[in-house]
C-alpha atoms as a PDB file:
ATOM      1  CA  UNK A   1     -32.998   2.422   3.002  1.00  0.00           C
ATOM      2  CA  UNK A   2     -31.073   2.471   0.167  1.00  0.00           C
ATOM      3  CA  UNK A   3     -27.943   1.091  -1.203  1.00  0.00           C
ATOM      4  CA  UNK A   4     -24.772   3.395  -1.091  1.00  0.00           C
ATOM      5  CA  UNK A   5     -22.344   1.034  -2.348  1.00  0.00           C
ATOM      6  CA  UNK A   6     -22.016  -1.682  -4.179  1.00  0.00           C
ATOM      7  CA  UNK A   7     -18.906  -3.744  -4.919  1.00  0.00           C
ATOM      8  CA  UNK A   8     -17.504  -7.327  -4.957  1.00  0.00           C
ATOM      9  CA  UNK A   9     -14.395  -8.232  -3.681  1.00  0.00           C
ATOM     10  CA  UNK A  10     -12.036 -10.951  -5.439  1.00  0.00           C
ATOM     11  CA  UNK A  11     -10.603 -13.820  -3.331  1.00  0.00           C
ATOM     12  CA  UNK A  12      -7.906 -16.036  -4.218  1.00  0.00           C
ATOM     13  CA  UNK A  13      -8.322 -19.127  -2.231  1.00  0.00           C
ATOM     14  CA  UNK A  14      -5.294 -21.917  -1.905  1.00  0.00           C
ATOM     15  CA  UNK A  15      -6.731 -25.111  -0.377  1.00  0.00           C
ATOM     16  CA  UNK A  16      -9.608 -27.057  -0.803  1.00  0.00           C
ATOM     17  CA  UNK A  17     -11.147 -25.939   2.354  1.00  0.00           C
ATOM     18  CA  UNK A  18     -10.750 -22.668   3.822  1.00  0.00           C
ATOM     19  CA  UNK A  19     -11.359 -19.732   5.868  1.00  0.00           C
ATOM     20  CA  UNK A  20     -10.067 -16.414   4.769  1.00  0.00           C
ATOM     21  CA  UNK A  21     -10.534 -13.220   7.041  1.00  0.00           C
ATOM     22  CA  UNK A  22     -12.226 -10.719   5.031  1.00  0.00           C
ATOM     23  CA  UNK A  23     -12.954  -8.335   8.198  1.00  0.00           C
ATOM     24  CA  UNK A  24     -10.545  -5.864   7.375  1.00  0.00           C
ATOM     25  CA  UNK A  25     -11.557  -5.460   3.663  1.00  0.00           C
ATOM     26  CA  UNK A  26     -15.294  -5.187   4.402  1.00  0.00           C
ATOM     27  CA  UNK A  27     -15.009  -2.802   7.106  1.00  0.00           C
ATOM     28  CA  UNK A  28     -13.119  -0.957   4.246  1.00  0.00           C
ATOM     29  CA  UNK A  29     -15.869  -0.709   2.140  1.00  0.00           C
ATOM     30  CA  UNK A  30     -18.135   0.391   4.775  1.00  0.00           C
ATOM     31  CA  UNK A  31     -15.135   3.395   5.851  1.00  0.00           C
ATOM     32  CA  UNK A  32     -15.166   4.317   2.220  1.00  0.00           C
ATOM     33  CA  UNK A  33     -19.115   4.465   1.927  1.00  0.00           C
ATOM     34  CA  UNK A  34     -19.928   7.087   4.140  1.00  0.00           C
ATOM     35  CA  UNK A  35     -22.426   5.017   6.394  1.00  0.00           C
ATOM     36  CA  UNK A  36     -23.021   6.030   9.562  1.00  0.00           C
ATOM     37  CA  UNK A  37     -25.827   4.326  10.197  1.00  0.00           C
ATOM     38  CA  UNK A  38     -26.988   1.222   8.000  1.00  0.00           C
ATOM     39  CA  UNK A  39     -26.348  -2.197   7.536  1.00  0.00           C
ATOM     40  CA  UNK A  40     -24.281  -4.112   5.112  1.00  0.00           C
ATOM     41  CA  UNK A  41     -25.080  -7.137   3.087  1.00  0.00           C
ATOM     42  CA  UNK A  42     -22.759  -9.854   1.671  1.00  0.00           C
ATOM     43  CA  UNK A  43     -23.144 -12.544  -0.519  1.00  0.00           C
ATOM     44  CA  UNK A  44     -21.418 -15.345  -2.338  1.00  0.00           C
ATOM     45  CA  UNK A  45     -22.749 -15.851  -5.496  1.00  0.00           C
ATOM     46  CA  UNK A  46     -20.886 -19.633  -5.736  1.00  0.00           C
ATOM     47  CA  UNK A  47     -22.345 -22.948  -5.076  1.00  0.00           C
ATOM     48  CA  UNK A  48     -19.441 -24.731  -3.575  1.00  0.00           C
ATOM     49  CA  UNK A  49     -18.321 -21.430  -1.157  1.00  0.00           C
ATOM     50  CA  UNK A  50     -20.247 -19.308   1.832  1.00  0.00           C
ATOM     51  CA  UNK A  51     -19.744 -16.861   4.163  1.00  0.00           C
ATOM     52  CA  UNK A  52     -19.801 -16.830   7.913  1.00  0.00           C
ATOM     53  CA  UNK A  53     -18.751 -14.802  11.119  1.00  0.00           C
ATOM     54  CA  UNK A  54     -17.247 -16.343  13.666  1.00  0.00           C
ATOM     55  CA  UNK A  55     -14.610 -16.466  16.029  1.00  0.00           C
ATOM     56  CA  UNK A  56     -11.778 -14.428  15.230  1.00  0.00           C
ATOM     57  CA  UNK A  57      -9.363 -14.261  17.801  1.00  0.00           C
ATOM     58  CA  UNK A  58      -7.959 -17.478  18.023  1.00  0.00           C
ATOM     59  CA  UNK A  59      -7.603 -19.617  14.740  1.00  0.00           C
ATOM     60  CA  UNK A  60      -7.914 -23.130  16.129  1.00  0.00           C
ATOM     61  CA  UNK A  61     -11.876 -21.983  15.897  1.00  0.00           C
ATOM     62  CA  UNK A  62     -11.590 -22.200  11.949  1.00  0.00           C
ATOM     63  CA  UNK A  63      -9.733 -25.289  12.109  1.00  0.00           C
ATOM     64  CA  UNK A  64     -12.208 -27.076  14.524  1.00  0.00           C
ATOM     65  CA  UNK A  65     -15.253 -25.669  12.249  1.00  0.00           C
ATOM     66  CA  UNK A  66     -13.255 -27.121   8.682  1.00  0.00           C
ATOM     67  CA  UNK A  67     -11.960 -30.546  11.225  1.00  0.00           C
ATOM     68  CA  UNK A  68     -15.504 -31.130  12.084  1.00  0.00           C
ATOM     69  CA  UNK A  69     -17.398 -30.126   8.311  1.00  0.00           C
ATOM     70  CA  UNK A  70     -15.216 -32.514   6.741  1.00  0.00           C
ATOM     71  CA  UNK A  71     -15.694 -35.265   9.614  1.00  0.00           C
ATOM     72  CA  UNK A  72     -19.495 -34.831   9.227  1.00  0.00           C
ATOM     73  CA  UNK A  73     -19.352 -34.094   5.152  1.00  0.00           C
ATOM     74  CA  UNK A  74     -16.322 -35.992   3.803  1.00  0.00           C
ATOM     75  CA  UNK A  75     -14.793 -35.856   0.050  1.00  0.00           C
ATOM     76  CA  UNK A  76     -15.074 -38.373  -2.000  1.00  0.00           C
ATOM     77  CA  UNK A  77     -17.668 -40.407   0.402  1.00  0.00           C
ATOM     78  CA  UNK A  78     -19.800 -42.002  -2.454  1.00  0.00           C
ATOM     79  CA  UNK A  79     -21.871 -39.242  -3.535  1.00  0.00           C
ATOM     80  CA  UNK A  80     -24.446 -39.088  -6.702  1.00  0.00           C
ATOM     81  CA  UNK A  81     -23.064 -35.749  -7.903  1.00  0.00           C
ATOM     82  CA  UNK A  82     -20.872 -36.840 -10.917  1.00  0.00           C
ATOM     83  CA  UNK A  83     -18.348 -34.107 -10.725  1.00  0.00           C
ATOM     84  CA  UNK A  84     -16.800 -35.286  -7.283  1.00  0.00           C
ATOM     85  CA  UNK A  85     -17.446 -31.870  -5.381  1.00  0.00           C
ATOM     86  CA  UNK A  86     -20.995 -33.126  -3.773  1.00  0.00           C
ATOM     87  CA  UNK A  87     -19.061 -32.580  -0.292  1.00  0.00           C
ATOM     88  CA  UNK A  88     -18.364 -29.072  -1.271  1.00  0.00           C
ATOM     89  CA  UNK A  89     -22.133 -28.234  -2.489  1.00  0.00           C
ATOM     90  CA  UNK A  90     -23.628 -29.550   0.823  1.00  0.00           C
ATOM     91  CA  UNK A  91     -20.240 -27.983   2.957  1.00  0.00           C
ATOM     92  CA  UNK A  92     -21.990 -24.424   1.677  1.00  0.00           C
ATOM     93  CA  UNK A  93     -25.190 -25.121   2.359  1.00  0.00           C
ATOM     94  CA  UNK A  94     -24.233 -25.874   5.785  1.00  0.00           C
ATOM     95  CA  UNK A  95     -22.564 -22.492   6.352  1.00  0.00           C
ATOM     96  CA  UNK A  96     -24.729 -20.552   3.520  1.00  0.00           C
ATOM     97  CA  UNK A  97     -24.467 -17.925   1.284  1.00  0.00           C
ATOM     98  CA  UNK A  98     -24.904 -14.469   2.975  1.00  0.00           C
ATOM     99  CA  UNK A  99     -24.655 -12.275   5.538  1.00  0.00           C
ATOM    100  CA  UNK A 100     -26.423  -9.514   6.927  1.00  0.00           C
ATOM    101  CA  UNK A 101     -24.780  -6.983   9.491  1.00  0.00           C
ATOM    102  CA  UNK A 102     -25.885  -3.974  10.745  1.00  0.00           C
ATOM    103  CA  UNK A 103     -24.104  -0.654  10.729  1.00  0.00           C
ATOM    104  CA  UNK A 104     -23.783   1.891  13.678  1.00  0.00           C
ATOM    105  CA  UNK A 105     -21.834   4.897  14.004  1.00  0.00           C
ATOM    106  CA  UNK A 106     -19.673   4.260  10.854  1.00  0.00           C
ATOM    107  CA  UNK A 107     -18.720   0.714  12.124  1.00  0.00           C
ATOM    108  CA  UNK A 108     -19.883  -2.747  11.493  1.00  0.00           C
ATOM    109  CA  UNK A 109     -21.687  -4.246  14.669  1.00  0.00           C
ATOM    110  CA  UNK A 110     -19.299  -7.021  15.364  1.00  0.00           C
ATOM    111  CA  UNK A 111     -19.088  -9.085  18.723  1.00  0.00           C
ATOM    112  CA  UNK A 112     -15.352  -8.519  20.687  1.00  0.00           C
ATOM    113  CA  UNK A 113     -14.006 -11.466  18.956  1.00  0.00           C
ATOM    114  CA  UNK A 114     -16.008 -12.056  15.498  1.00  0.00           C
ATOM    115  CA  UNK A 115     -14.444 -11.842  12.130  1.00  0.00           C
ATOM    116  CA  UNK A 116     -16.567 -12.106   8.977  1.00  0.00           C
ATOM    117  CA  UNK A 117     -14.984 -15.422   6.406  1.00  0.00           C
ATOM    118  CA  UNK A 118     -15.146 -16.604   3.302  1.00  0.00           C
ATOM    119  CA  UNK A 119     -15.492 -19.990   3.155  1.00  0.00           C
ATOM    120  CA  UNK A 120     -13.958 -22.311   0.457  1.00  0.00           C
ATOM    121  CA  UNK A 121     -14.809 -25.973  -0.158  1.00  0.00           C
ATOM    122  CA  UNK A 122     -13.814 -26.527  -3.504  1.00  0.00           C
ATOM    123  CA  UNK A 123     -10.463 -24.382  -3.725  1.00  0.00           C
ATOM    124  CA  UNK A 124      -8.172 -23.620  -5.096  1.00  0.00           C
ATOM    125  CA  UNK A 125     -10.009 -20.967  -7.090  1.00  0.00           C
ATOM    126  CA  UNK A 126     -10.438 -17.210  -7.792  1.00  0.00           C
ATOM    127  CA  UNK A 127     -14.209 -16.416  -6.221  1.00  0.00           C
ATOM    128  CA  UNK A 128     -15.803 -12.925  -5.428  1.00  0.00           C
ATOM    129  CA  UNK A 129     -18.203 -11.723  -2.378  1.00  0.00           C
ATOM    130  CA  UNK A 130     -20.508  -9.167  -3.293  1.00  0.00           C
ATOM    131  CA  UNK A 131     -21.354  -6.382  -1.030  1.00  0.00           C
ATOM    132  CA  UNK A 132     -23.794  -4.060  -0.377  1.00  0.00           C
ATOM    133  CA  UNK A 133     -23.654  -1.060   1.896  1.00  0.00           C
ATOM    134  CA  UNK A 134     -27.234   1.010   2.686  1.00  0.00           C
ATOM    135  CA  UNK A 135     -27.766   3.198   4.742  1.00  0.00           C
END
């Protein structure tokens, strides 16, 4: 296998935790690539942000997920980390960094109702996703 494409995507997040649908952008990439048959590979290359698929259909999901990381992981909550974003650190390694999907017939081998997200804990901020299309 080798890699066909390689880009990175910019995201402009607007709260301090968030969800934003990248689906449509990454299936994109792969239309644009050429794969038939492959997999694709993203990855957040930010300590305080991840990337996860999940439900897609109905947002309460991504509200329940963010409700119950910052239940379980709260700001502010006494933390050694001296730059007050210790929440946000932990938050992504919770969720974690990348994603690996595979590729059939030129499209991405997502369940009925998945979405792929980026996940921001320490918005607002300008982030990337890198991505990586092989065949």
């Amino acid at each position: 296998m080798s890699v066909v494409k390689r880009t990175e995507l910019s995201i402009s997040t607007h709260l301090r935790n968030e969800f934003v649908d990248v689906t449509d952008k990454v299936k994109s990439i792969i239309n644009e690539s050429g794969v038939k048959d492959g997999f694709i590979l993203l990855y957040v290359p930010h300590t305080t942000a991840a990337v996860t698929i999940n439900e897609d259909y109905d947002p309460s999901v991504r509200r329940d997920i963010l409700d119950k990381l910052t239940e379980l992981v709260p700001h502010g909550a006494g933390y050694a980390h001296i730059e007050g974003n210790a929440d946000s650190h932990i938050k992504s390694s919770l969720i974690g960094p990348s994603e690996f999907i595979p590729i059939r017939d030129g499209n991405i081998e997502l369940g009925r109702w998945q979405g792929i997200f980026f996940c921001e804990f320490d918005g607002p901020r300008s982030r990337k996703l890198l991505v990586e299309v092989n065949d």
